[in-house]
C-alpha atoms as a PDB file:
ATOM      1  CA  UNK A   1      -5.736  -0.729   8.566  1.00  0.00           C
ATOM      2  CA  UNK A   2      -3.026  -2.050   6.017  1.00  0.00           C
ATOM      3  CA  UNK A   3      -1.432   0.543   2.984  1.00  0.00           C
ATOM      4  CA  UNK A   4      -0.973  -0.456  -0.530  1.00  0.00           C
ATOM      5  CA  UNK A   5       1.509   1.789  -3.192  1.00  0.00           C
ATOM      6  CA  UNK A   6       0.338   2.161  -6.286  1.00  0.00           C
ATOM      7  CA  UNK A   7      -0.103   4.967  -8.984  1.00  0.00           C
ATOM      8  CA  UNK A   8      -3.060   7.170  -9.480  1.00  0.00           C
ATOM      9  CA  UNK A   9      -3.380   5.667 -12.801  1.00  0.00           C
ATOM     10  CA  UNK A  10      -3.370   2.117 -11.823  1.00  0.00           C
ATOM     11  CA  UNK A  11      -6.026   2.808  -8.919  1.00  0.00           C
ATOM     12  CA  UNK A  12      -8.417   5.124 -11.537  1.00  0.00           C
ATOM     13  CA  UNK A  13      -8.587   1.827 -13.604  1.00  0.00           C
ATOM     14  CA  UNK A  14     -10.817  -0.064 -11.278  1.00  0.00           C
ATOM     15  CA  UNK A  15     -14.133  -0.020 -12.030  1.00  0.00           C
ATOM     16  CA  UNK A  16     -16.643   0.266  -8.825  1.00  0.00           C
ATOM     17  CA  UNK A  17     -17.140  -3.671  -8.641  1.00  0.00           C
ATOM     18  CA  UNK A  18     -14.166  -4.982 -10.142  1.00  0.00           C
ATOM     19  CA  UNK A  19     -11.200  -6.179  -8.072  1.00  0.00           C
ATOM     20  CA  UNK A  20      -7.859  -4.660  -8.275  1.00  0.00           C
ATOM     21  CA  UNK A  21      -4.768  -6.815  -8.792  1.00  0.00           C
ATOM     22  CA  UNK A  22      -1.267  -4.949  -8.662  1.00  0.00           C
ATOM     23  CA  UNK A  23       1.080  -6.708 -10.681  1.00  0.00           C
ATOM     24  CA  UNK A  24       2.999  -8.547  -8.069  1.00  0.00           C
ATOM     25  CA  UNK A  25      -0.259 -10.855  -7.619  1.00  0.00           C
ATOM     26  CA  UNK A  26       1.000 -12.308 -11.417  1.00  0.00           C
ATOM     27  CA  UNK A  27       4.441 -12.606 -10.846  1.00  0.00           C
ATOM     28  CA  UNK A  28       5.369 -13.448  -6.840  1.00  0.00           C
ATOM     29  CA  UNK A  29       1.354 -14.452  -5.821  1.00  0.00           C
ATOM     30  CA  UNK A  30       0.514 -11.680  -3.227  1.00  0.00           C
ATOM     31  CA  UNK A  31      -0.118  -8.243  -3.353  1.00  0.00           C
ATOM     32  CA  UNK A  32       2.530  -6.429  -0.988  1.00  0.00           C
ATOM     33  CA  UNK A  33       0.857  -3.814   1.874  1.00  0.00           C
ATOM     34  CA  UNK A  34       2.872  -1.841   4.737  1.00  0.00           C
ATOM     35  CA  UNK A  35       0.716  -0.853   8.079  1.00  0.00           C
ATOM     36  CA  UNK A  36       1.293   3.175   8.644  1.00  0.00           C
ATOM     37  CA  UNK A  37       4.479   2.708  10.963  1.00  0.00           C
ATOM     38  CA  UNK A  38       6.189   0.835   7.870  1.00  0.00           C
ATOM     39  CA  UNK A  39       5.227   2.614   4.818  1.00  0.00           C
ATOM     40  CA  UNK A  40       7.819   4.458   4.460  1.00  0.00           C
ATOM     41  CA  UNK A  41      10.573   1.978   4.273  1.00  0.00           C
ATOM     42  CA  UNK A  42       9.512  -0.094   1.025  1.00  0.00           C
ATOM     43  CA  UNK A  43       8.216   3.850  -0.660  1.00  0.00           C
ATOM     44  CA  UNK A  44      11.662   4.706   0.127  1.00  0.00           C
ATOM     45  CA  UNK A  45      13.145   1.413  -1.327  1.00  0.00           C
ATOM     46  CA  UNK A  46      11.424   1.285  -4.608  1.00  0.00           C
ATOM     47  CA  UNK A  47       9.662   4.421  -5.431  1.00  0.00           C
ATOM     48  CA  UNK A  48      12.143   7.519  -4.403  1.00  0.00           C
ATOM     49  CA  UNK A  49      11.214  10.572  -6.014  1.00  0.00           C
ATOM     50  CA  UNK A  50       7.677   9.375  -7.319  1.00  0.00           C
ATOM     51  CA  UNK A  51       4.612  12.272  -7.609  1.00  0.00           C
ATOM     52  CA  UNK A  52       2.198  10.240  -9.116  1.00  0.00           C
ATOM     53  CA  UNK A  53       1.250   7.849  -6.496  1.00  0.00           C
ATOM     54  CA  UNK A  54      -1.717   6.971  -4.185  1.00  0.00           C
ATOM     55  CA  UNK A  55      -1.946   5.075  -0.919  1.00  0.00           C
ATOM     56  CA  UNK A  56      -5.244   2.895  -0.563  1.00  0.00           C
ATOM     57  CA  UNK A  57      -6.136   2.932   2.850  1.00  0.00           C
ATOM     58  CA  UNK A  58      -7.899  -0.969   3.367  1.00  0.00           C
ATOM     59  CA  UNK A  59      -9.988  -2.558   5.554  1.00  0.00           C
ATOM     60  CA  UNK A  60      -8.092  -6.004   6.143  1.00  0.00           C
ATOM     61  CA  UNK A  61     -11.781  -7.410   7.259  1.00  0.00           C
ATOM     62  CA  UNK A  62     -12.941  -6.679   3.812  1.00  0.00           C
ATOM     63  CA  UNK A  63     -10.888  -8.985   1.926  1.00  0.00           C
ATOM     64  CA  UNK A  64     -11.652 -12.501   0.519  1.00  0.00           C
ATOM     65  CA  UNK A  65      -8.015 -13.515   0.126  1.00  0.00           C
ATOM     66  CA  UNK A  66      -5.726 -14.875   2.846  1.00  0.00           C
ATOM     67  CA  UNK A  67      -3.759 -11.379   4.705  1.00  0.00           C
ATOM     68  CA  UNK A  68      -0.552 -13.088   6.181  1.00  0.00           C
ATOM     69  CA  UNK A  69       2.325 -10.810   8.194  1.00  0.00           C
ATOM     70  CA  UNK A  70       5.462 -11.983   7.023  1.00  0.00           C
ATOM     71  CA  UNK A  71       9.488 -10.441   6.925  1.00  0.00           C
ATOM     72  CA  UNK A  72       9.809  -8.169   3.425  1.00  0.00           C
ATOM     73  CA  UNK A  73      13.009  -8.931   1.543  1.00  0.00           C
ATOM     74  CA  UNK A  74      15.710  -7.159   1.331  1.00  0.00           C
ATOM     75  CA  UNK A  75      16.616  -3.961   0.902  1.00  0.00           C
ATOM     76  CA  UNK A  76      13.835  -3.991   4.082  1.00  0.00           C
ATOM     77  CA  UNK A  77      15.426  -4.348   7.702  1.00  0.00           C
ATOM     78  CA  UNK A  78      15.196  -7.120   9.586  1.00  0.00           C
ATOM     79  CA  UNK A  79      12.605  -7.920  11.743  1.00  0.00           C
ATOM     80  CA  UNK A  80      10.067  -5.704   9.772  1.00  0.00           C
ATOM     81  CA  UNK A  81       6.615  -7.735   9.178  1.00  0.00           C
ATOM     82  CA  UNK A  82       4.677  -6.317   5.929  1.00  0.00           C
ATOM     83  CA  UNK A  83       1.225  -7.578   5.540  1.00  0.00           C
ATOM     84  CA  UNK A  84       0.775  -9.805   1.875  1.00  0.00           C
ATOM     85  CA  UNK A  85      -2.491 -10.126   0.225  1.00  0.00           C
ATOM     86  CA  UNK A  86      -2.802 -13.736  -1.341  1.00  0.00           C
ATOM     87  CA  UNK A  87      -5.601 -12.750  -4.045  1.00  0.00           C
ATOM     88  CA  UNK A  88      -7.419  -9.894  -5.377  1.00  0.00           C
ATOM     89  CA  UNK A  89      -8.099  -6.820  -3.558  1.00  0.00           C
ATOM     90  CA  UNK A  90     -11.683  -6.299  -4.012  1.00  0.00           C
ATOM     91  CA  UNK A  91     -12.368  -2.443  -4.686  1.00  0.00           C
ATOM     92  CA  UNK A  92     -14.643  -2.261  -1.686  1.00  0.00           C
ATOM     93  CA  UNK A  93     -11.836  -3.061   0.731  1.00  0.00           C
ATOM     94  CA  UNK A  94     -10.542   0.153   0.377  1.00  0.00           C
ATOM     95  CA  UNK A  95     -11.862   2.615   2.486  1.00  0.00           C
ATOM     96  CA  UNK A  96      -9.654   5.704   1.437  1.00  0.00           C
ATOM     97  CA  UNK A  97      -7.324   6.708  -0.844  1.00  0.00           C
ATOM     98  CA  UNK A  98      -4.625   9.388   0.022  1.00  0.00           C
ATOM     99  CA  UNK A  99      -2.354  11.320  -2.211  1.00  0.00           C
ATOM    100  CA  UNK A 100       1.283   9.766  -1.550  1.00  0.00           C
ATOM    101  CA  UNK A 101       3.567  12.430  -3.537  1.00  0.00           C
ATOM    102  CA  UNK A 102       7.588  12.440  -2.635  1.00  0.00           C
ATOM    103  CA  UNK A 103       8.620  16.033  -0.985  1.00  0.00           C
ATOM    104  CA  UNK A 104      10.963  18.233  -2.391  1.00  0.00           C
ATOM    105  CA  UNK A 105      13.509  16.116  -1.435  1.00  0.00           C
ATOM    106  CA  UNK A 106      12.584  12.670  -3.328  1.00  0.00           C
ATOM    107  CA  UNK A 107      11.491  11.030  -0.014  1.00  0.00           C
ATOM    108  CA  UNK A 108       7.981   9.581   0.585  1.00  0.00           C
ATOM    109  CA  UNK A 109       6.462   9.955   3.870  1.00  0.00           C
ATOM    110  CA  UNK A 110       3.133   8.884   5.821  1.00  0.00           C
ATOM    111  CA  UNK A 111       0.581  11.870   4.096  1.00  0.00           C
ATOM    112  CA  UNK A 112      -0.646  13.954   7.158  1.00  0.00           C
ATOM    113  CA  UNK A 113      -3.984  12.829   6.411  1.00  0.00           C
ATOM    114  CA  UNK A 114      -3.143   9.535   8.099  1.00  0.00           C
ATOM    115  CA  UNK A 115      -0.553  10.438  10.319  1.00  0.00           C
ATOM    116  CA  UNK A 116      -2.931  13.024  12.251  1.00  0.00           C
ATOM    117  CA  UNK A 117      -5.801  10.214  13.217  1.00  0.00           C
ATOM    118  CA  UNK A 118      -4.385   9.658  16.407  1.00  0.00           C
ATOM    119  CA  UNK A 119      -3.458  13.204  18.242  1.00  0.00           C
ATOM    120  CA  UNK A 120      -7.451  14.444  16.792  1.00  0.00           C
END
């Protein structure tokens, strides 16, 4: 399973067979995705503070495009692989969609309903 940030807006725009491209795709070529251990880190980095955003929960065997592990750029640590889509995401990739609202204090953080999966 790989995570993609985007807003609840952006995600509600995607008709049932239509393929969802976040705007990075346009401007850098890929579409950036965290796995649940790494999440946190670009959230934290780009969108502190943010209620109105959704994490889509894909299936990596679902997509078309090319899914390549590579190092994020800074302000991410070294060492830290982030997967990259290299194409569309198409809408049936996604196999969930979780609410991804900062707490109280402006920080995002992996929604329970993923964090639980592995102490059930």
């Amino acid at each position: 399973m790989i995570l993609h940030i985007c807003t609840r807006d952006e995600w509600a725009a995607v008709s049932e067979d239509a393929e969802y491209r976040a705007p990075s795709l346009a401007e850098i070529g890929f579409i950036h995705c965290s796995d649940p251990g790494t999440v946190s880190v670009p959230a934290n980095a780009v969108y502190p503070g943010r209620t109105d955003l959704v994490l889509l929960e894909i299936d990596p065997s679902r997509v078309d495009a090319r899914v390549v592990w590579e190092a994020g750029a800074p302000p991410h640590p070294d060492g830290i692989l982030f997967p990259h889509i290299y194409g569309p995401l198409p809408r049936n990739a996604v196999v969930a969609v979780h609410d991804f609202p900062a707490g109280a204090d402006g920080s995002l953080k992996l929604p329970v309903s993923l964090s639980v999966r592995g102490n059930a």
